[in-house]
C-alpha atoms as a PDB file:
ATOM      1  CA  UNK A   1       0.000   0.000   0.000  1.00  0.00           C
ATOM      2  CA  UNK A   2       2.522   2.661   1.184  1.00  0.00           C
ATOM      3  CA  UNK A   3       4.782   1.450  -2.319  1.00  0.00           C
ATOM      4  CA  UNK A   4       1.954   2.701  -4.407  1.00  0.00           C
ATOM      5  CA  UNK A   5       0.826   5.524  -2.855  1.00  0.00           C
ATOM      6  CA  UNK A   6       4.671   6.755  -3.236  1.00  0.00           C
ATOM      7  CA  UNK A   7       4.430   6.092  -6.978  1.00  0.00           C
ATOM      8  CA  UNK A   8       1.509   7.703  -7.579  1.00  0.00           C
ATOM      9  CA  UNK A   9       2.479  10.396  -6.148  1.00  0.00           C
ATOM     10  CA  UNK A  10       6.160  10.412  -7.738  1.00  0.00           C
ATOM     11  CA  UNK A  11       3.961  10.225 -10.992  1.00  0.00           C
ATOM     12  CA  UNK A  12       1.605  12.908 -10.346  1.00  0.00           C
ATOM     13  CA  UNK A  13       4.967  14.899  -9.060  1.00  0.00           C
ATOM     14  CA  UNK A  14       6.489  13.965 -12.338  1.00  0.00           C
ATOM     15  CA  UNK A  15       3.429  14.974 -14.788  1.00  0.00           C
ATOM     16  CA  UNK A  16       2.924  18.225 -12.613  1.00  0.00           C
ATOM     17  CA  UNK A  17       6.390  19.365 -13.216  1.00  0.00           C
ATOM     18  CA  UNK A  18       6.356  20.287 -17.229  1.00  0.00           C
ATOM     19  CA  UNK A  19       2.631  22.418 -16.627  1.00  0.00           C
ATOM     20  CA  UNK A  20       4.749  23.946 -13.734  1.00  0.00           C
ATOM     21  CA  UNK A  21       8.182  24.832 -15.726  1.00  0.00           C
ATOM     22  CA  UNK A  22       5.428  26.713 -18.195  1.00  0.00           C
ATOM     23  CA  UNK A  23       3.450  28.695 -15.996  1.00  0.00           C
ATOM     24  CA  UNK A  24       6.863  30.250 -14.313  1.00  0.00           C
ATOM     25  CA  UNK A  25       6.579  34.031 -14.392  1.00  0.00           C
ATOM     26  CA  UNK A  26       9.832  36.133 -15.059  1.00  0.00           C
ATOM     27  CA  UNK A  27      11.375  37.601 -11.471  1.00  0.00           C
ATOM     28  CA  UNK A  28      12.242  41.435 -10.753  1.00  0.00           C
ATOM     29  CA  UNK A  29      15.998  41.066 -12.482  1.00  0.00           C
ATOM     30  CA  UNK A  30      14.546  39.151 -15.716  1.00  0.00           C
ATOM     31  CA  UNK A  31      12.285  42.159 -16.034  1.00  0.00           C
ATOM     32  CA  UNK A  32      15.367  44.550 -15.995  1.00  0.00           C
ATOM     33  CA  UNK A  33      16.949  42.266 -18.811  1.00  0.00           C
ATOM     34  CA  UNK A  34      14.357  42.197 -20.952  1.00  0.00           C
ATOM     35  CA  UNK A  35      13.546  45.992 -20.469  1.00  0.00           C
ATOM     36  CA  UNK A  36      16.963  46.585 -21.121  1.00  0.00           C
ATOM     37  CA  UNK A  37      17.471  44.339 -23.959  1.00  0.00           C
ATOM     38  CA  UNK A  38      14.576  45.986 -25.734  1.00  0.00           C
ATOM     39  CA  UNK A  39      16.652  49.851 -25.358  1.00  0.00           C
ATOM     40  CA  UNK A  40      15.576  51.313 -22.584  1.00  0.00           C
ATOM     41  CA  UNK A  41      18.424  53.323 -21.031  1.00  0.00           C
ATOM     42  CA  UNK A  42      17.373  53.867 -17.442  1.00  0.00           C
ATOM     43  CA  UNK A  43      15.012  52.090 -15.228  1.00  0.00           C
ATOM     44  CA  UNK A  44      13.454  54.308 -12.319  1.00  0.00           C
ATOM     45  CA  UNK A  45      10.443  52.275 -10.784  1.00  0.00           C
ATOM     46  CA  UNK A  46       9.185  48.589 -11.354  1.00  0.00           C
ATOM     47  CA  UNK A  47       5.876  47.441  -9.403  1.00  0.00           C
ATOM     48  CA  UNK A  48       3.796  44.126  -9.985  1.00  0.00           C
ATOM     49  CA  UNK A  49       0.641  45.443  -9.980  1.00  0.00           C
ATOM     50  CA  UNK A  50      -2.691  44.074 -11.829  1.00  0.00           C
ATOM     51  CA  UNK A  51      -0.909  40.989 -12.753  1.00  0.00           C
ATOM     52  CA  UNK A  52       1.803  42.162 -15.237  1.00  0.00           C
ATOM     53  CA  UNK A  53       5.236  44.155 -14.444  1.00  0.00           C
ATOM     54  CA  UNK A  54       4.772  48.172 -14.691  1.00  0.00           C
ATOM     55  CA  UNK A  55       8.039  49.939 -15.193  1.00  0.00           C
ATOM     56  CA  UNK A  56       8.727  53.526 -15.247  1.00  0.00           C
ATOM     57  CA  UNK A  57      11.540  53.910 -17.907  1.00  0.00           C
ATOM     58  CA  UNK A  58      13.774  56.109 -20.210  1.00  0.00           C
ATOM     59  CA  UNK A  59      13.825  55.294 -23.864  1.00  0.00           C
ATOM     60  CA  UNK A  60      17.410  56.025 -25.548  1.00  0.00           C
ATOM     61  CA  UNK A  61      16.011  59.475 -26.589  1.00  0.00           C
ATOM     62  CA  UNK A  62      15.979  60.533 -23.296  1.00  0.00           C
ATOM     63  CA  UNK A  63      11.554  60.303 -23.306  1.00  0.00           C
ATOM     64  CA  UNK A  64      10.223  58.970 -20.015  1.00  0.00           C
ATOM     65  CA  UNK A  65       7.855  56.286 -20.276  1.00  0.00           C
ATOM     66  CA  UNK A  66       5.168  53.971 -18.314  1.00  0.00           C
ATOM     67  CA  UNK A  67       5.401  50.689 -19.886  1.00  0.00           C
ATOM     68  CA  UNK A  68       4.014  47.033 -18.892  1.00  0.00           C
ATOM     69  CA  UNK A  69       5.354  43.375 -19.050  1.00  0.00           C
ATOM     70  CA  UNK A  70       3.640  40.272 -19.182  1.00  0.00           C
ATOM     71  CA  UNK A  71       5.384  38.341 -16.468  1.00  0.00           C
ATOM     72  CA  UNK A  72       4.772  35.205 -18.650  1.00  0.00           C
ATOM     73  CA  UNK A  73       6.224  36.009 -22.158  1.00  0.00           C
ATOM     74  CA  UNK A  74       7.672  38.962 -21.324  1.00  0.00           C
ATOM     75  CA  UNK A  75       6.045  41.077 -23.929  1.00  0.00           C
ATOM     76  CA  UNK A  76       6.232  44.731 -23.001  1.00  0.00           C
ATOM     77  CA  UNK A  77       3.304  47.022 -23.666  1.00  0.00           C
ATOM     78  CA  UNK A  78       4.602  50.680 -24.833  1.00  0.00           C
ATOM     79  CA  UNK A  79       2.491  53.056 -26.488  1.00  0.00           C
ATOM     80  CA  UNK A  80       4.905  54.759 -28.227  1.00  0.00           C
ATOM     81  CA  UNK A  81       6.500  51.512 -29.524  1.00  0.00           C
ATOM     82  CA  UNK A  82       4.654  51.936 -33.083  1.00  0.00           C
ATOM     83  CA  UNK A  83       3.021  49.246 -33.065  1.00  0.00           C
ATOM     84  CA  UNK A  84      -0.929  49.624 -33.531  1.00  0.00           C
ATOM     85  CA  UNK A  85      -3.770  50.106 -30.544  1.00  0.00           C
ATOM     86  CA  UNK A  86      -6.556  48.682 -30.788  1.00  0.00           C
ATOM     87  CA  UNK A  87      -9.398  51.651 -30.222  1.00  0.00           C
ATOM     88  CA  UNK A  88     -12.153  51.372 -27.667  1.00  0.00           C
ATOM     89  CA  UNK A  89     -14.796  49.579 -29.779  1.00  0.00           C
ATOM     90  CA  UNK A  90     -12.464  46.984 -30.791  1.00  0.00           C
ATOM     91  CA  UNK A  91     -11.280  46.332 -27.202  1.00  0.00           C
ATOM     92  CA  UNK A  92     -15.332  45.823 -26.402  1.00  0.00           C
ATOM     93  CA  UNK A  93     -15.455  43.491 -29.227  1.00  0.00           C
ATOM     94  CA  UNK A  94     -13.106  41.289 -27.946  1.00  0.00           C
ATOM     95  CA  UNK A  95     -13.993  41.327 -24.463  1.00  0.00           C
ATOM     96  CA  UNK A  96     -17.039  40.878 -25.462  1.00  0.00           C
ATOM     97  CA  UNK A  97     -16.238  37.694 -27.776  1.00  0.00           C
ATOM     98  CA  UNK A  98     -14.290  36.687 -24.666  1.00  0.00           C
ATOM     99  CA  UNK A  99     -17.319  35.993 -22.159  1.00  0.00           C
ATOM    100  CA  UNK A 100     -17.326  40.033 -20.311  1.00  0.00           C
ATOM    101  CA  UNK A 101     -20.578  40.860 -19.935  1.00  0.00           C
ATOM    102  CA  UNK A 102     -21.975  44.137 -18.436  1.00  0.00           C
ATOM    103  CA  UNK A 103     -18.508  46.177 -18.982  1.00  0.00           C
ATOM    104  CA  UNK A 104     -18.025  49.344 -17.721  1.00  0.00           C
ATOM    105  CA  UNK A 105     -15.118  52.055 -16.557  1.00  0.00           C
ATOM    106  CA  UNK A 106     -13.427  51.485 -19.905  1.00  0.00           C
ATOM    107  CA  UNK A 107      -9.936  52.912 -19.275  1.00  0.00           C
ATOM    108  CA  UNK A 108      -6.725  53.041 -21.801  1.00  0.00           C
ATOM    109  CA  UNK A 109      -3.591  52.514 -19.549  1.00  0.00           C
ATOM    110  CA  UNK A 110      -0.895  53.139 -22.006  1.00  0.00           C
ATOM    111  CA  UNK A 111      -0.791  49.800 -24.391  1.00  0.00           C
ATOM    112  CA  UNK A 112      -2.621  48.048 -22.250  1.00  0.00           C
ATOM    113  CA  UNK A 113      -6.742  49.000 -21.655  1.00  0.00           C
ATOM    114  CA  UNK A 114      -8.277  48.168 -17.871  1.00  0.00           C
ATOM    115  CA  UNK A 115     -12.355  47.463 -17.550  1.00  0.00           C
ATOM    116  CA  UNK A 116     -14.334  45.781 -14.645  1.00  0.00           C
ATOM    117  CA  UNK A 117     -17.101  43.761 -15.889  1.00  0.00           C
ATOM    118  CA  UNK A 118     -18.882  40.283 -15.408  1.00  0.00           C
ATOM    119  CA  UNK A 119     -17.348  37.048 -16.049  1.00  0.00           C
ATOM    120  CA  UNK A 120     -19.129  33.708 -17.151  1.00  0.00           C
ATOM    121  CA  UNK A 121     -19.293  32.630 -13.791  1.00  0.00           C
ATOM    122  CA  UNK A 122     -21.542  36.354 -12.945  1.00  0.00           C
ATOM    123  CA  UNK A 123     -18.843  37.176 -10.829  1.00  0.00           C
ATOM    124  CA  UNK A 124     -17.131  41.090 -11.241  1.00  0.00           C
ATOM    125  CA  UNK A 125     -13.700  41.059 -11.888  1.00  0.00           C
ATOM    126  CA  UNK A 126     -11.555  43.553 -13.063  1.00  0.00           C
ATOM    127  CA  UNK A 127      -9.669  42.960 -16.279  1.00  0.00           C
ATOM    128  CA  UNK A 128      -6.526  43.965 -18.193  1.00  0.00           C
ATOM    129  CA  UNK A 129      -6.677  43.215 -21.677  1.00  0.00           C
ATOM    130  CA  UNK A 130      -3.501  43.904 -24.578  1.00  0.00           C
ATOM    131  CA  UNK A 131      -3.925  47.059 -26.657  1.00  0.00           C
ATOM    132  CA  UNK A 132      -2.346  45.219 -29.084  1.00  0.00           C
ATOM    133  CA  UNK A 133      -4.909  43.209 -30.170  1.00  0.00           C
ATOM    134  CA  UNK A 134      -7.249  42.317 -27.283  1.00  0.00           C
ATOM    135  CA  UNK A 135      -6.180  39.406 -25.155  1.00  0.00           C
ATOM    136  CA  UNK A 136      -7.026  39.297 -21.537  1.00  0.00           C
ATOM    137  CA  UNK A 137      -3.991  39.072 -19.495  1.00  0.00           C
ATOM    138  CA  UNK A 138      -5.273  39.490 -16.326  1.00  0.00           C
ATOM    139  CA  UNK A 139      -8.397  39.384 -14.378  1.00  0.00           C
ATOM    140  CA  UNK A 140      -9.354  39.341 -10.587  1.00  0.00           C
ATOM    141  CA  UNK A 141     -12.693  39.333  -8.472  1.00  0.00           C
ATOM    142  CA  UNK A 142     -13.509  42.425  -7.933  1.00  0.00           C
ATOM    143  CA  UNK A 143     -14.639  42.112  -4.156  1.00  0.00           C
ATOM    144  CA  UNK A 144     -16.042  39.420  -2.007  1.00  0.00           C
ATOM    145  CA  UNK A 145     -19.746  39.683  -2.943  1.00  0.00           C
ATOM    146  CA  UNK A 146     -21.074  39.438  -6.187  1.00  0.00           C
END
């Protein structure tokens, strides 16, 4: 008895581990890299907050900056990095195709947009979707009661 129950859980331990490896979200210093990496000269501020990385940062040209990063690509969200933004109606579209229902406080937060809305499960939750073209990549209850 004791035998298996070991194995099994070695196995689930074993299974677990790939789905664990991919869901690993990039630390404080990996941030800096990428940020870095992708030209931006000075770092002043970097916060977790809604989900994703938010940096305050200097572009080479000396231009201060609020940018996010997705903690788990590492995409950063710039407004000024030319590439397109979606525009509100677009962003509604695509919440809306992604189960939001009853959306309000529409808000653009540089290249990324913020709402608070209803989920499938009726619950509120506050939501941070890609400028770029849509994608939720974050979401929390908003509150206890629903």
């Amino acid at each position: 008895m004791l035998k298996s129950l070991i194995l099994t859980g070695g196995i689930v331990l074993a299974l677990s581990a790939p789905a664990q490896a991919q869901t690993r979200s990039l630390g404080l210093a990996e941030v800096e890299q990428k940020l870095r990496a992708a030209g931006y000269t000075q770092i002043h501020e970097i916060e977790k907050d809604d989900g994703l990385w938010e940096a305050d940062v200097s572009r080479g040209d000396g231009r201060f900056a609020e940018v996010w990063v997705d903690p788990a690509s590492g995409e950063i969200f710039d407004e000024h990095d030319g590439r397109t933004l979606l525009d509100s109606q677009q962003v509604l579209a695509r919440a809306a195709a992604a189960g939001l229902r009853e959306i309000h406080s529409l808000e653009r937060d540089g290249a990324t947009w913020e709402l608070e809305a209803r989920n499938a499960r009726n619950q509120r939750v506050e939501v941070r979707l890609s400028g770029y073209d849509g994608r939720i990549l974050h979401s929390q209850r908003d509150g206890w009661l629903d």
